[in-house]
N, C-alpha and C. Protein backbone atom coordinates (compact mmCIF):
# COMPACT_ATOMS: atom_id res chain seq x y z
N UNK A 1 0.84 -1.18 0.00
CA UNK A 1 0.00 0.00 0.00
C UNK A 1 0.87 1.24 0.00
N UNK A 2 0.29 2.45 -0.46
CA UNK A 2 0.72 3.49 -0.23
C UNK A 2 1.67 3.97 1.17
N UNK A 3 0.65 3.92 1.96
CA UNK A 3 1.23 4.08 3.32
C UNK A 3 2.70 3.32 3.39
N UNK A 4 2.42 2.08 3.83
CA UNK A 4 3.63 0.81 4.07
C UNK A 4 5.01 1.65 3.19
N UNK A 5 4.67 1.93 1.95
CA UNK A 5 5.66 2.69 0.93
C UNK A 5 5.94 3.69 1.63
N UNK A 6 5.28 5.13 2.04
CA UNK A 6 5.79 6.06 2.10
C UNK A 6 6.63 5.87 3.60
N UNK A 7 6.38 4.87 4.62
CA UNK A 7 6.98 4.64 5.77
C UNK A 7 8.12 3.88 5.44
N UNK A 8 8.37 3.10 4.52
CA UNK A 8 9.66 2.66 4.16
C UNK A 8 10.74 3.75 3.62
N UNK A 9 10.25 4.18 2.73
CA UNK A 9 10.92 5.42 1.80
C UNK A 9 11.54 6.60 2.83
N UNK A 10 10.59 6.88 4.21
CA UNK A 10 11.20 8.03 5.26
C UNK A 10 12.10 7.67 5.76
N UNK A 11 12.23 5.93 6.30
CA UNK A 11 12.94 5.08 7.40
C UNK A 11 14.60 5.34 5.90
N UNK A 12 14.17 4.81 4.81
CA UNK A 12 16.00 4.77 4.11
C UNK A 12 16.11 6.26 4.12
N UNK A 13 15.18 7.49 4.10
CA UNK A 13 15.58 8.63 3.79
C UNK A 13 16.21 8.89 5.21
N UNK A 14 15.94 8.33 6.30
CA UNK A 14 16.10 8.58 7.54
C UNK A 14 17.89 8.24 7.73
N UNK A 15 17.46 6.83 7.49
CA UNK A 15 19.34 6.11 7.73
C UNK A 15 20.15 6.90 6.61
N UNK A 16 19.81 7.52 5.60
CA UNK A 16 21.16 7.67 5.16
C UNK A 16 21.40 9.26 5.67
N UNK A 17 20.30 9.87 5.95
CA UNK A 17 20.69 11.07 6.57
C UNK A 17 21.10 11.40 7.69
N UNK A 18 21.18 10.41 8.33
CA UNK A 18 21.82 10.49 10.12
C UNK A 18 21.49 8.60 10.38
N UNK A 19 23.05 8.32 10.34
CA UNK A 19 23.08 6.81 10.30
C UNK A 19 23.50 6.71 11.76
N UNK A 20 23.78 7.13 12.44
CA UNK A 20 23.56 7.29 14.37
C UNK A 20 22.33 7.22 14.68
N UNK A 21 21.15 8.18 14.32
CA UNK A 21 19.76 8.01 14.65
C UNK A 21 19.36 6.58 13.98
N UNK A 22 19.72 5.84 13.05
CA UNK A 22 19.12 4.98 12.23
C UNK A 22 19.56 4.06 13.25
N UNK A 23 20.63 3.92 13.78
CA UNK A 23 21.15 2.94 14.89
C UNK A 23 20.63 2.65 16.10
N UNK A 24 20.09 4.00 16.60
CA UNK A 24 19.44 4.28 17.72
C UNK A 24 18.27 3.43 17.73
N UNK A 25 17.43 3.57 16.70
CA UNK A 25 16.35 3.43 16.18
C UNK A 25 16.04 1.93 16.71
N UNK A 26 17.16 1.18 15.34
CA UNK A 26 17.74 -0.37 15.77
C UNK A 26 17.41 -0.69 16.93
N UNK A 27 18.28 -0.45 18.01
CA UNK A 27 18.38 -0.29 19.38
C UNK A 27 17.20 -0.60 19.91
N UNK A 28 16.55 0.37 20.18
CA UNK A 28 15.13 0.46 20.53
C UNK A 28 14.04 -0.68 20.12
N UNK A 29 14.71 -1.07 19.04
CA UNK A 29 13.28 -2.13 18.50
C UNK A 29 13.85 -3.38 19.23
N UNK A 30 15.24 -3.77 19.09
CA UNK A 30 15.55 -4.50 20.16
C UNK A 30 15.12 -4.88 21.47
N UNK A 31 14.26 -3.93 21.94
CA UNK A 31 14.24 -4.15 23.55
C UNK A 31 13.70 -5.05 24.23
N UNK A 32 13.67 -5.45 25.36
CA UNK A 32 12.93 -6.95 26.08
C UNK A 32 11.55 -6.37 26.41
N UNK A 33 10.47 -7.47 26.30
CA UNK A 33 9.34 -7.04 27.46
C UNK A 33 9.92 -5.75 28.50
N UNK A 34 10.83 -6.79 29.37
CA UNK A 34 10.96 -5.58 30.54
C UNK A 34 11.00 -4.81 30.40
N UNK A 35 12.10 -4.33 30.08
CA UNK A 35 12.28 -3.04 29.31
C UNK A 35 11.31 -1.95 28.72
N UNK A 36 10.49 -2.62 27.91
CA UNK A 36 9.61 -1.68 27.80
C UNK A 36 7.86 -1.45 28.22
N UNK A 37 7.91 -2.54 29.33
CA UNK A 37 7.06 -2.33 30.47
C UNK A 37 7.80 -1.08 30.94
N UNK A 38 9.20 -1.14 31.78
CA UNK A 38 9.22 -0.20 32.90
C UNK A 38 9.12 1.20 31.76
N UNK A 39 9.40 1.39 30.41
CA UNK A 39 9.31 2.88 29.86
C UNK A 39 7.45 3.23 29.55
N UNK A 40 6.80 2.13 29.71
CA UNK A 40 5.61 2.41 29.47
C UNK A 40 5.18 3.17 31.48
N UNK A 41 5.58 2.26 32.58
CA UNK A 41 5.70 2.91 33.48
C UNK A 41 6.24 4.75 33.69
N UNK A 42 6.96 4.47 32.83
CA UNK A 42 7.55 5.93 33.22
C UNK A 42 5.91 7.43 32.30
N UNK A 43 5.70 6.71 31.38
CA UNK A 43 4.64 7.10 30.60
C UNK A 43 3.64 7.18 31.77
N UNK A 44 3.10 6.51 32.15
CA UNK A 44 1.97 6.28 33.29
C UNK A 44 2.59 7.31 34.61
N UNK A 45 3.04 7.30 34.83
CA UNK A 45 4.04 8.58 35.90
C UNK A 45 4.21 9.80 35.40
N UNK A 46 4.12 10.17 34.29
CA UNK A 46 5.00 11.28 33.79
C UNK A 46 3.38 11.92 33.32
N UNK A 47 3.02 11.28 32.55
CA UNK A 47 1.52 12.27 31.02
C UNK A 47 0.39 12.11 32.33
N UNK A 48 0.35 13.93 32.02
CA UNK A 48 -0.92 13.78 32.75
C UNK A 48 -2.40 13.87 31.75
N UNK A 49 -2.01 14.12 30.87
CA UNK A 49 -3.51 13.45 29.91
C UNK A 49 -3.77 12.05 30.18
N UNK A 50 -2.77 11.00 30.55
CA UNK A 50 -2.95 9.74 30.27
C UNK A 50 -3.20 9.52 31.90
N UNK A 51 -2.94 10.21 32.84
CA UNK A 51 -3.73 10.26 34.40
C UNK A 51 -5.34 10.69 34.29
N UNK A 52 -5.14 11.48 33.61
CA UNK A 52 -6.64 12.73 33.39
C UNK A 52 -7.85 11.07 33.20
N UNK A 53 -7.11 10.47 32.26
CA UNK A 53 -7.86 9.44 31.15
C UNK A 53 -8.08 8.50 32.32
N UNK A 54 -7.64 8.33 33.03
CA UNK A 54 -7.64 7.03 33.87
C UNK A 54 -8.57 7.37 34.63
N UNK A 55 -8.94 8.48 35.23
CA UNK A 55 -10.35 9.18 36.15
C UNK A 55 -11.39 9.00 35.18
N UNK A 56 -11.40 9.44 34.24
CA UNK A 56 -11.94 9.34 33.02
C UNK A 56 -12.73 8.17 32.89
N UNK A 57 -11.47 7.00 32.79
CA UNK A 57 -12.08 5.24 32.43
C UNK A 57 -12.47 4.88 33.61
N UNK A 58 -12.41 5.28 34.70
CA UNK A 58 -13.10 4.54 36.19
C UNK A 58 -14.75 5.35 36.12
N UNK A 59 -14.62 6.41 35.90
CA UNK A 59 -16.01 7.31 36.36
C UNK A 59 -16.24 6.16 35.30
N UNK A 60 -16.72 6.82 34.14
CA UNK A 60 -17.29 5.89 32.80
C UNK A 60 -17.71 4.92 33.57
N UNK A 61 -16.62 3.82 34.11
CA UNK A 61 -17.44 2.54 34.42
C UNK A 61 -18.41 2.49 35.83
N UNK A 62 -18.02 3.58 36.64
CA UNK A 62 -18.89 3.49 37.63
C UNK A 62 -20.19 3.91 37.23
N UNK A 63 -20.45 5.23 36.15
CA UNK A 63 -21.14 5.54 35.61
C UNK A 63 -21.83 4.11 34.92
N UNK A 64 -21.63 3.64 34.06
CA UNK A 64 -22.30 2.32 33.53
C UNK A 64 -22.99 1.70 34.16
N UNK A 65 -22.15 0.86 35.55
CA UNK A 65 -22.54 0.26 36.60
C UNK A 65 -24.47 0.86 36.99
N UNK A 66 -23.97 2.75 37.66
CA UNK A 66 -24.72 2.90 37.64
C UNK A 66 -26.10 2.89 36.64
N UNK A 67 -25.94 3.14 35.45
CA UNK A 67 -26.77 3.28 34.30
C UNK A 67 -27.54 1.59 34.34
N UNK A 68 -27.23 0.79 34.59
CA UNK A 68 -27.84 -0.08 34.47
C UNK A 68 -29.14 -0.36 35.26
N UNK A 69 -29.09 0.44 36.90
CA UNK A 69 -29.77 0.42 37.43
C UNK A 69 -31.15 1.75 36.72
N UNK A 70 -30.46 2.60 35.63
CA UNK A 70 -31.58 3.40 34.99
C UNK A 70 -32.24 2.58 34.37
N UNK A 71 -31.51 1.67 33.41
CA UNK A 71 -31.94 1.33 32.07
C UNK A 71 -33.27 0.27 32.70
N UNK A 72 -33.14 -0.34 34.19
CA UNK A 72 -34.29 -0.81 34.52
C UNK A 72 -35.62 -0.19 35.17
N UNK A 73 -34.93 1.13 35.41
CA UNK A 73 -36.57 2.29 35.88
C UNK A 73 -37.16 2.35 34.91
N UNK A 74 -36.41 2.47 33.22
CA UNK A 74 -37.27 2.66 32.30
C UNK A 74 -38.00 1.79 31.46
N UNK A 75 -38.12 0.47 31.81
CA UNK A 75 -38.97 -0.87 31.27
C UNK A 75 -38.56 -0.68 29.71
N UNK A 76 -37.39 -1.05 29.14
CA UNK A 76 -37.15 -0.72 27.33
C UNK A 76 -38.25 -1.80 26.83
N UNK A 77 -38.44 -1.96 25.63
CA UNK A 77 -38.79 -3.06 25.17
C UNK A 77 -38.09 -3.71 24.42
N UNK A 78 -36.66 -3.67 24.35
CA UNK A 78 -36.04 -4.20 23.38
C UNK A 78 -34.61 -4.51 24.47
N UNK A 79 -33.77 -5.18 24.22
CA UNK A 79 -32.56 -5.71 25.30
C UNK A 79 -31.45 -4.78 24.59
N UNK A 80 -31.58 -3.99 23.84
CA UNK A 80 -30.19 -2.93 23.39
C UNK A 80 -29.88 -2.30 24.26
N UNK A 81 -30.53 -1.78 25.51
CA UNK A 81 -29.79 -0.99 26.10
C UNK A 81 -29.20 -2.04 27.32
N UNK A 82 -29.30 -2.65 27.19
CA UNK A 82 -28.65 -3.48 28.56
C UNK A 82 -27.59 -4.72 27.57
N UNK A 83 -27.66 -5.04 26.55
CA UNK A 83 -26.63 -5.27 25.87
C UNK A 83 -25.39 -3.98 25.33
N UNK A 84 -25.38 -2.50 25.16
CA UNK A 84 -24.64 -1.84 25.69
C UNK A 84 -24.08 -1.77 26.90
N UNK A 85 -24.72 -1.96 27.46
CA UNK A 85 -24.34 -1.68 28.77
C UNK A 85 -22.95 -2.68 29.38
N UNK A 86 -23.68 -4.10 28.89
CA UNK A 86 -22.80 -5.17 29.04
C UNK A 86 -21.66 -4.77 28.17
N UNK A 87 -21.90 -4.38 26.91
CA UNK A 87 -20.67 -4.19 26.49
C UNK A 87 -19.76 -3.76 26.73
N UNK A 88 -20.26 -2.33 27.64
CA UNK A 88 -18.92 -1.38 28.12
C UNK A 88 -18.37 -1.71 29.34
N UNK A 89 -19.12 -2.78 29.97
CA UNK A 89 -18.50 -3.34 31.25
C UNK A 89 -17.25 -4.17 31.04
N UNK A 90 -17.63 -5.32 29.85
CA UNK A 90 -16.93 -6.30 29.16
C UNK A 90 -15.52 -5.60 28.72
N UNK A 91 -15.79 -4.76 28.16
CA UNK A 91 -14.79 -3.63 27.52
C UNK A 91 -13.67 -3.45 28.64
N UNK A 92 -14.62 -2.31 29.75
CA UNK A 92 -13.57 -2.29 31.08
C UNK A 92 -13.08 -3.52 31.54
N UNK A 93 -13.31 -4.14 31.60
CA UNK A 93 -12.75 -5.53 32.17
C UNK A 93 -11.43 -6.23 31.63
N UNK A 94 -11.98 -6.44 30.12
CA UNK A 94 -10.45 -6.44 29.27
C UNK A 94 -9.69 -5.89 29.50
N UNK A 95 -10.26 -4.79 29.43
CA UNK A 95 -8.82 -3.56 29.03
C UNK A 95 -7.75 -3.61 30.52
N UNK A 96 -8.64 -3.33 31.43
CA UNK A 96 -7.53 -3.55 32.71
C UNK A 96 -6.91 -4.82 32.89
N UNK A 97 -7.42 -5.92 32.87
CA UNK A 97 -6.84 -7.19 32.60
C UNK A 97 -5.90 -7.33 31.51
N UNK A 98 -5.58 -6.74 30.40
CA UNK A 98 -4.69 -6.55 29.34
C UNK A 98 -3.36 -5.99 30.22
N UNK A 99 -3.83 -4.90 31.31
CA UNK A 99 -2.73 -4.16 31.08
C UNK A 99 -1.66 -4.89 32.40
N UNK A 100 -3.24 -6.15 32.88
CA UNK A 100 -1.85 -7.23 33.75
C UNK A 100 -1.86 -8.20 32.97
């Protein structure tokens, strides 16, 4: 594809224009799990958008939690809103379990 092309074409325009950064680069793709668990740690410590987000993804799910107890004041006639609902629980659940 296009893309795949134009990301190849930057990466040789890259190495021959600074073949130290192209090395670096190397380097980096090298790294172990560990390794780049603890720099994803340092990410989680450092960005506070990515703190902001984390208040963010807990309300949401407490929010849900709660919403479920709406979606039954309002008698639906159809199971979509409580199959959303499940979904975004399902969702939270993964996602934190992914990140052990």
């Amino acid at each position: 594809s296009r893309l795949v092309h134009g990301l190849q074409h930057s990466i040789l325009n890259a190495q021959r224009a600074d073949p130290q950064a192209a090395a670096s680069v190397q380097n980096q793709q090298d790294l172990s799990s560990k390794e780049l668990m603890a720099r994803a740690g340092q990410v989680l410590l450092y960005d506070i958008a990515f703190c902001i987000y984390i208040f963010a993804f807990f309300g949401a799910f407490v929010l849900q939690c709660v919403g479920f107890g709406w979606i039954s004041g309002c008698d639906p006639s159809t199971p979509l809103p409580y199959f959303a609902a499940t979904l975004q629980i399902l969702f939270t659940i993964m996602a934190v379990s992914f990140g052990f």
